[in-house]
C-alpha atoms as a PDB file:
ATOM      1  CA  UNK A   1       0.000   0.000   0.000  1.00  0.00           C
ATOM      2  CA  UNK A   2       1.843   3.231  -0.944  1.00  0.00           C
ATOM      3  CA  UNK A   3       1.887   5.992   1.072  1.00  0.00           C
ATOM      4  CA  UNK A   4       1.478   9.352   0.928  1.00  0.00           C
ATOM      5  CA  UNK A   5       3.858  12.021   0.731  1.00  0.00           C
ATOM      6  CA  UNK A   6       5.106  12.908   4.086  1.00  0.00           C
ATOM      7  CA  UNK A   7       3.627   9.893   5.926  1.00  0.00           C
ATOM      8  CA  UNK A   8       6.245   7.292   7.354  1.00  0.00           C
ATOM      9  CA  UNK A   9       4.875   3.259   6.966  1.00  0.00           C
ATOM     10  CA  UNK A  10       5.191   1.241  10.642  1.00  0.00           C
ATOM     11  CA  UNK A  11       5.814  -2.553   9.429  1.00  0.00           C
ATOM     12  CA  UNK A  12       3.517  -4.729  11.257  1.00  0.00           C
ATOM     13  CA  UNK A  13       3.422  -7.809   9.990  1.00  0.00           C
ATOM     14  CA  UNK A  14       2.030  -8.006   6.321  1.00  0.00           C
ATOM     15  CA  UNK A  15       0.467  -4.772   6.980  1.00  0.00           C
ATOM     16  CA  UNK A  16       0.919  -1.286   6.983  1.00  0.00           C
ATOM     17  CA  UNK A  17       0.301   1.353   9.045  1.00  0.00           C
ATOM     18  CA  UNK A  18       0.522   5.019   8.557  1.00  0.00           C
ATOM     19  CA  UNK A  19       1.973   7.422  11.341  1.00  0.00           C
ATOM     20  CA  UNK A  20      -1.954   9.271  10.947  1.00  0.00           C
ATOM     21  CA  UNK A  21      -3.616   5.863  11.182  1.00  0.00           C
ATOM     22  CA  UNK A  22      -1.491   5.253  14.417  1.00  0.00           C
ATOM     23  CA  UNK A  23      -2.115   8.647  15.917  1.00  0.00           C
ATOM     24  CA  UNK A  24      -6.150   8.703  14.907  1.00  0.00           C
ATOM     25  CA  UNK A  25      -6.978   5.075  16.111  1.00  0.00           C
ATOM     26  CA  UNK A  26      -4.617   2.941  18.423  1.00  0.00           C
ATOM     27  CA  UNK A  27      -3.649   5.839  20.405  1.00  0.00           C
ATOM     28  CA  UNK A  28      -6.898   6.658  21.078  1.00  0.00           C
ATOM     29  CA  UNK A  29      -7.911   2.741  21.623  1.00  0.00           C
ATOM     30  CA  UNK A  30      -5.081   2.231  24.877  1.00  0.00           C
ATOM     31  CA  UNK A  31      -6.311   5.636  26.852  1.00  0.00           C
ATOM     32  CA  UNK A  32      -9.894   4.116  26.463  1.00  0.00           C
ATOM     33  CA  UNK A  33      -8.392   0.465  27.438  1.00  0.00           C
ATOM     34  CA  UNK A  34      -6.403   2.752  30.534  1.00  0.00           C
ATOM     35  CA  UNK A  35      -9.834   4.123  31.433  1.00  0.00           C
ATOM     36  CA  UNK A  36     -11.562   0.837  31.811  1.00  0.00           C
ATOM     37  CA  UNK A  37      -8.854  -0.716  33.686  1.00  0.00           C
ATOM     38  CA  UNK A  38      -8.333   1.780  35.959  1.00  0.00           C
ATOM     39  CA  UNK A  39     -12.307   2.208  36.437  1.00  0.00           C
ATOM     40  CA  UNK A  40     -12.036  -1.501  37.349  1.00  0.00           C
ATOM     41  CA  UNK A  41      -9.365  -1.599  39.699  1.00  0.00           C
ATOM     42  CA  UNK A  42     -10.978   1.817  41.641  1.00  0.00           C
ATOM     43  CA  UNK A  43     -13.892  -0.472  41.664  1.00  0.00           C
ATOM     44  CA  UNK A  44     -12.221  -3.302  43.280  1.00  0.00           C
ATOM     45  CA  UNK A  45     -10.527  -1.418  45.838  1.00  0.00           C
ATOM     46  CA  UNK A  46     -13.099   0.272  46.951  1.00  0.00           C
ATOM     47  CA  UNK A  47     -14.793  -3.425  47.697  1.00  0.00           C
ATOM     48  CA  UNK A  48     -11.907  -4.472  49.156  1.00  0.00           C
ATOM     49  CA  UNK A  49     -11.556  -1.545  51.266  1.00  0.00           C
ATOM     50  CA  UNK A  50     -15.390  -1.869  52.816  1.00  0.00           C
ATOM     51  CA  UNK A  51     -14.255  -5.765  53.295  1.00  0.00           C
ATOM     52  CA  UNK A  52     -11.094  -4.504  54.796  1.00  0.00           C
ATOM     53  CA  UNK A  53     -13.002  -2.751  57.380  1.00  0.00           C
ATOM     54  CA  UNK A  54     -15.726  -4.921  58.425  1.00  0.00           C
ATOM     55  CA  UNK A  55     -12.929  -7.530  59.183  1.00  0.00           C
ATOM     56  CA  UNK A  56     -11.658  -4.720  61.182  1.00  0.00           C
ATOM     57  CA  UNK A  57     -14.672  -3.390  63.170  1.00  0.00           C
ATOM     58  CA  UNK A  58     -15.477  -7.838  64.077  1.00  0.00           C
ATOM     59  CA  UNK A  59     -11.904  -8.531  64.607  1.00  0.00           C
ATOM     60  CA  UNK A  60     -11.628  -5.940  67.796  1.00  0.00           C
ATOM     61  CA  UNK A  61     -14.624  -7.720  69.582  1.00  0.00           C
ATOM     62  CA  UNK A  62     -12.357 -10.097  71.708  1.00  0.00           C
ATOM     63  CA  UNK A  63     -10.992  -6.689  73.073  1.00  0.00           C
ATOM     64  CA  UNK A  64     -13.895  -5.034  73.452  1.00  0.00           C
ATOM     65  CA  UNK A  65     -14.268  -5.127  77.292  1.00  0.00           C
ATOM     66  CA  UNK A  66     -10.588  -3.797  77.543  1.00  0.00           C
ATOM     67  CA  UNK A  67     -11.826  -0.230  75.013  1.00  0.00           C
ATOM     68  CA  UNK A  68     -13.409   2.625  76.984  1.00  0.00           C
ATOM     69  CA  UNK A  69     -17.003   3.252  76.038  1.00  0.00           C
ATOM     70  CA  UNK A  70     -16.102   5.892  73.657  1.00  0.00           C
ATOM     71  CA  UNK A  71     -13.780   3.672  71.424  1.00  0.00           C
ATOM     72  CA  UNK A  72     -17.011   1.044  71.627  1.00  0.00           C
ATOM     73  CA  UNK A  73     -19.395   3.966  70.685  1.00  0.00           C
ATOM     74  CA  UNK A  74     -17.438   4.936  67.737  1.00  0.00           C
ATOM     75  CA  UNK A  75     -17.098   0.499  66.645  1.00  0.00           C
ATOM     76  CA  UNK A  76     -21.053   1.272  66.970  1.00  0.00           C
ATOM     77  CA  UNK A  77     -21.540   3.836  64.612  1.00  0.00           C
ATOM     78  CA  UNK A  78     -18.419   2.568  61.970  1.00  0.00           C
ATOM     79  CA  UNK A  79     -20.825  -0.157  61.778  1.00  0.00           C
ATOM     80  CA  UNK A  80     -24.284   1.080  61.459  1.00  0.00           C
ATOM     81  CA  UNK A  81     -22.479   3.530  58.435  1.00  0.00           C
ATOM     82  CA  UNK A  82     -21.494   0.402  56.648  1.00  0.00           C
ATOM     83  CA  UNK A  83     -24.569  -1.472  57.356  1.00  0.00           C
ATOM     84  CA  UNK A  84     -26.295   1.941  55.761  1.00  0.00           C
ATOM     85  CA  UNK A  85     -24.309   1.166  52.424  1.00  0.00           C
ATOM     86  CA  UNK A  86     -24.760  -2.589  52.690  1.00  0.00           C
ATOM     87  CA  UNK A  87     -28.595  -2.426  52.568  1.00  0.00           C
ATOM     88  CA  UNK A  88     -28.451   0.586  50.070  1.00  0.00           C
ATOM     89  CA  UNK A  89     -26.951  -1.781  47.371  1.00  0.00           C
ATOM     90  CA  UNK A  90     -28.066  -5.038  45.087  1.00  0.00           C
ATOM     91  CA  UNK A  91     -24.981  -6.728  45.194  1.00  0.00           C
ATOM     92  CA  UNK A  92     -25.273 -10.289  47.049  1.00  0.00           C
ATOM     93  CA  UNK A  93     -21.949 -10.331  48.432  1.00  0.00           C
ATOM     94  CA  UNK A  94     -22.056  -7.310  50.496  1.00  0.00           C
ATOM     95  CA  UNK A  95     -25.652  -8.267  51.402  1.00  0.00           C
ATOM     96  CA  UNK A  96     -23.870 -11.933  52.816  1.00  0.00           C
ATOM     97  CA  UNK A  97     -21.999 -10.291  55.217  1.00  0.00           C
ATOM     98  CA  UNK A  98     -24.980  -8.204  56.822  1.00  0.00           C
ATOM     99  CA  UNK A  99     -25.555 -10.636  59.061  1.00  0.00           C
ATOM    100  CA  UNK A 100     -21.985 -11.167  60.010  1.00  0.00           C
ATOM    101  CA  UNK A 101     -21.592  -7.069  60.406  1.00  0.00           C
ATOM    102  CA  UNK A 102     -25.294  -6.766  62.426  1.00  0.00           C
ATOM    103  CA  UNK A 103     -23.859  -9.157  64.968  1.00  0.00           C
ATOM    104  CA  UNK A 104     -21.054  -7.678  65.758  1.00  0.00           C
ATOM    105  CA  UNK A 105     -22.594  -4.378  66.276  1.00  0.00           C
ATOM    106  CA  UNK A 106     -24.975  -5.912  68.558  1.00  0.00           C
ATOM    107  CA  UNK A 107     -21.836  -7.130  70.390  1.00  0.00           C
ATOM    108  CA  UNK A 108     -20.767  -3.682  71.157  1.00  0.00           C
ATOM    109  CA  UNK A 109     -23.947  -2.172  71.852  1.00  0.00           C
ATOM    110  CA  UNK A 110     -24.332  -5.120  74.331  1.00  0.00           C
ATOM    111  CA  UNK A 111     -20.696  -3.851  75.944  1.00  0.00           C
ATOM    112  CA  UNK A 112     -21.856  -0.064  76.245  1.00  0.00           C
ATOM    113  CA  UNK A 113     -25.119  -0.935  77.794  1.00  0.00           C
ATOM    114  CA  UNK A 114     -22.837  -3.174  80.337  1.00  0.00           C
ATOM    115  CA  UNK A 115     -20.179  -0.675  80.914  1.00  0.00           C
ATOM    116  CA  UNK A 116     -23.220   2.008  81.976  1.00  0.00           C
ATOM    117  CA  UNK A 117     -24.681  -0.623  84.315  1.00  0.00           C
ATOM    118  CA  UNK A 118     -21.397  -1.062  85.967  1.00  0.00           C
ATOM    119  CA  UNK A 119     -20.850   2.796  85.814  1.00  0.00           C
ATOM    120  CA  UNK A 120     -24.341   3.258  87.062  1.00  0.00           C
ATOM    121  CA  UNK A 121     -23.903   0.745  90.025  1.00  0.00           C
ATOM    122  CA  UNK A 122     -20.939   1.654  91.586  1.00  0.00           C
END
């Protein structure tokens, strides 16, 4: 395929590409294949990160009689803002771990109402 004057040909193969061809189309083709992937990824990390967390929040119940009430308070409402996005969304793997995440917020509300009693009764 000839060229035209003051294009340079990029051997690929059996084919040949123009310098224009290159710069309309494939450059044009990876930034959109960059902007999927990276939508993806931001995607996945912000799953992971909400996972991350919830492992977090149920992981400190074994300590939870050692935290002051405050530190409980704020497992509490960490919690009830993740089971706010949980039950705002369709997808089915969040919505497993509602249970899971209701439990151990229980937990700690069960701890605060025990540390007032034992405030309260002293």
């Amino acid at each position: 395929m000839p060229c035209k004057q003051g294009e340079k040909a990029i051997a690929l193969g059996n084919a040949a590409f123009t310098d224009s061809i290159v710069r309309r189309w494939l450059l044009p083709v990876i930034v959109l294949c960059y902007l999927v992937f990276a939508t993806v990824n931001l995607s996945l990390a912000n799953e992971e990160s909400w996972l991350r967390e919830l492992d977090e929040l149920c992981g400190s119940s074994q300590a939870a009689m050692t935290l002051s009430s405050e530190e409980v308070t704020t497992l509490v409402e960490r919690c009830d803002r993740i089971i706010a996005e949980i039950t705002g969304t369709d997808n089915p793997r969040k919505k497993l771990y509602l249970f899971r995440l209701e439990r151990c917020r229980n937990f700690y509300q069960y701890i605060i109402n025990l540390k007032s009693k034992e405030r309260s009764g002293k």
